[in-house]
Protein backbone atom coordinates (compact mmCIF):
# COMPACT_ATOMS: atom_id res chain seq x y z
CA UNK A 1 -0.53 0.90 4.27
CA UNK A 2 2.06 3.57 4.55
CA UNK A 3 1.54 6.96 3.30
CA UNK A 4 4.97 8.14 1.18
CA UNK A 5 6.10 11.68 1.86
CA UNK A 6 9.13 12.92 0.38
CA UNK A 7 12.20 13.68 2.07
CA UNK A 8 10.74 12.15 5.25
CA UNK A 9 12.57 9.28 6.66
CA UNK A 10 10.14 5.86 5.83
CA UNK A 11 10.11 5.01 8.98
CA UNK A 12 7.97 7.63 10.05
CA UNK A 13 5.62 7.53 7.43
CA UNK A 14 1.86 7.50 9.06
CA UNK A 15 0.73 4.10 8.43
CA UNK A 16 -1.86 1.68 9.49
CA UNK A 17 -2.64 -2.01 9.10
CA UNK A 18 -5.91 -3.28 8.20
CA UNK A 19 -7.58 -6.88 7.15
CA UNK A 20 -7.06 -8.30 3.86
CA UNK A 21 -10.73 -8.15 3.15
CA UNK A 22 -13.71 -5.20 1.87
CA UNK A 23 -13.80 -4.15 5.43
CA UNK A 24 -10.34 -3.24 5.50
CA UNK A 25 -9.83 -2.15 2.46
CA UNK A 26 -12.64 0.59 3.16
CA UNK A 27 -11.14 1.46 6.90
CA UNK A 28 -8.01 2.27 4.63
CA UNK A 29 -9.90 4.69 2.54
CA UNK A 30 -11.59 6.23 5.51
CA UNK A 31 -8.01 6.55 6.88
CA UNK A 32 -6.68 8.15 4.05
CA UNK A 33 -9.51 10.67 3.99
CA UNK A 34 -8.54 11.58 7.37
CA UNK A 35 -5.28 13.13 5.73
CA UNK A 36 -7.25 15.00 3.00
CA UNK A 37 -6.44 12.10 0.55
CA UNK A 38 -9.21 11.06 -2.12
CA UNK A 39 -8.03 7.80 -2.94
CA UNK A 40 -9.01 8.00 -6.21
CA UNK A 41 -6.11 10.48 -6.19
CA UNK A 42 -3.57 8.08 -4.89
CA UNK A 43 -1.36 5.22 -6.23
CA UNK A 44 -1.39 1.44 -4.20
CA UNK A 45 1.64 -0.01 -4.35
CA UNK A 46 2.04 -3.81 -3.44
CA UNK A 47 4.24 -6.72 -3.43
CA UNK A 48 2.96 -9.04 -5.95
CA UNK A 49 2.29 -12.14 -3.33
CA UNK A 50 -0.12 -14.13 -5.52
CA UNK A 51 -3.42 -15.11 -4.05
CA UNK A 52 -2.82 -12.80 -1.17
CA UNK A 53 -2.34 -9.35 -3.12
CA UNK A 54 -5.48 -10.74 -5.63
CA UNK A 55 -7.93 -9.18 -3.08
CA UNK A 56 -6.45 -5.98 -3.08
CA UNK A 57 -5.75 -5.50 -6.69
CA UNK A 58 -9.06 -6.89 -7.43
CA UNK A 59 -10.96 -4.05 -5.35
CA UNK A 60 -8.84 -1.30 -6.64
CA UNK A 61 -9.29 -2.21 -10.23
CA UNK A 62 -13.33 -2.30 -9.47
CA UNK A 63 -12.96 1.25 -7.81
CA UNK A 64 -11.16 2.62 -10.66
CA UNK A 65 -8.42 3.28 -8.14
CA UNK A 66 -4.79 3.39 -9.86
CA UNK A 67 -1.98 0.61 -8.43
CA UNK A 68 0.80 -1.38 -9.28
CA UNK A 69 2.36 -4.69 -8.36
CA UNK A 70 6.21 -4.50 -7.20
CA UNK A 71 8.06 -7.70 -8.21
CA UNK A 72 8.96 -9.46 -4.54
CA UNK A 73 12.93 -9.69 -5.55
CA UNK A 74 12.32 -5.11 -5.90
CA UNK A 75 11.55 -5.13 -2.51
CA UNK A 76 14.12 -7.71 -1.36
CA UNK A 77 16.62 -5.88 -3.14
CA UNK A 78 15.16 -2.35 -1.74
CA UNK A 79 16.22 -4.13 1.81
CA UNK A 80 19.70 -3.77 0.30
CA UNK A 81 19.73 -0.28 0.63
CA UNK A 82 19.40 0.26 4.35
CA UNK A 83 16.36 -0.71 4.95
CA UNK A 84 14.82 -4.24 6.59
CA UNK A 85 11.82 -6.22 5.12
CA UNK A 86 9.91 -7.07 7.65
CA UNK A 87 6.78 -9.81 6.21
C-alpha cells in the first residue's frame, strides 16, 4: 500500500507491505491511522489480478470501505510514462 500525495514524486510515497490476508489487511488500517487517515475516508486502488485481488476487494466491500479495480494493461501502460512496474 502506498499512500498518494500530490505533487510528491511516487517514489517517495510512505508505503508499506502487508499479507494478503485479515491480518494484513487490518495492520494496513492501523498504518493508515498512524497518518490521521480513517480508512473509511480513503479510496483502495488495485490491479485487478483475479483470485489474488478477491481477498482484498472482498474485505473492503464488507467494511463499507470505497475501492476500485485498475485494469492490469492501465498499469502496464502507466509504466510507459516513466515509471517501472515492479510485480
Amino acid at each position: 500500500f502506498a499512500i498518494y500525495e500530490r505533487g510528491k514524486d511516487y517514489r517517495m510515497f510512505d508505503h508499506i507491505s502487508v499479507a494478503n490476508t485479515t491480518e494484513g489487511f487490518q495492520a494496513m488500517r492501523k498504518w493508515l491511522r498512524s497518518f490521521k487517515i480513517n480508512v473509511k475516508d480513503a479510496v483502495i486502488a488495485m490491479e485487478h489480478t483475479g483470485s489474488y485481488s478477491n481477498a482484498l476487494a472482498e474485505w473492503c466491500f464488507k467494511k463499507g470501505i470505497t475501492f476500485v479495480l485498475l485494469h492490469p494493461l492501465d498499469v502496464k501502460n502507466a509504466g510507459a510514462r516513466g515509471r517501472n512496474k515492479t510485480d
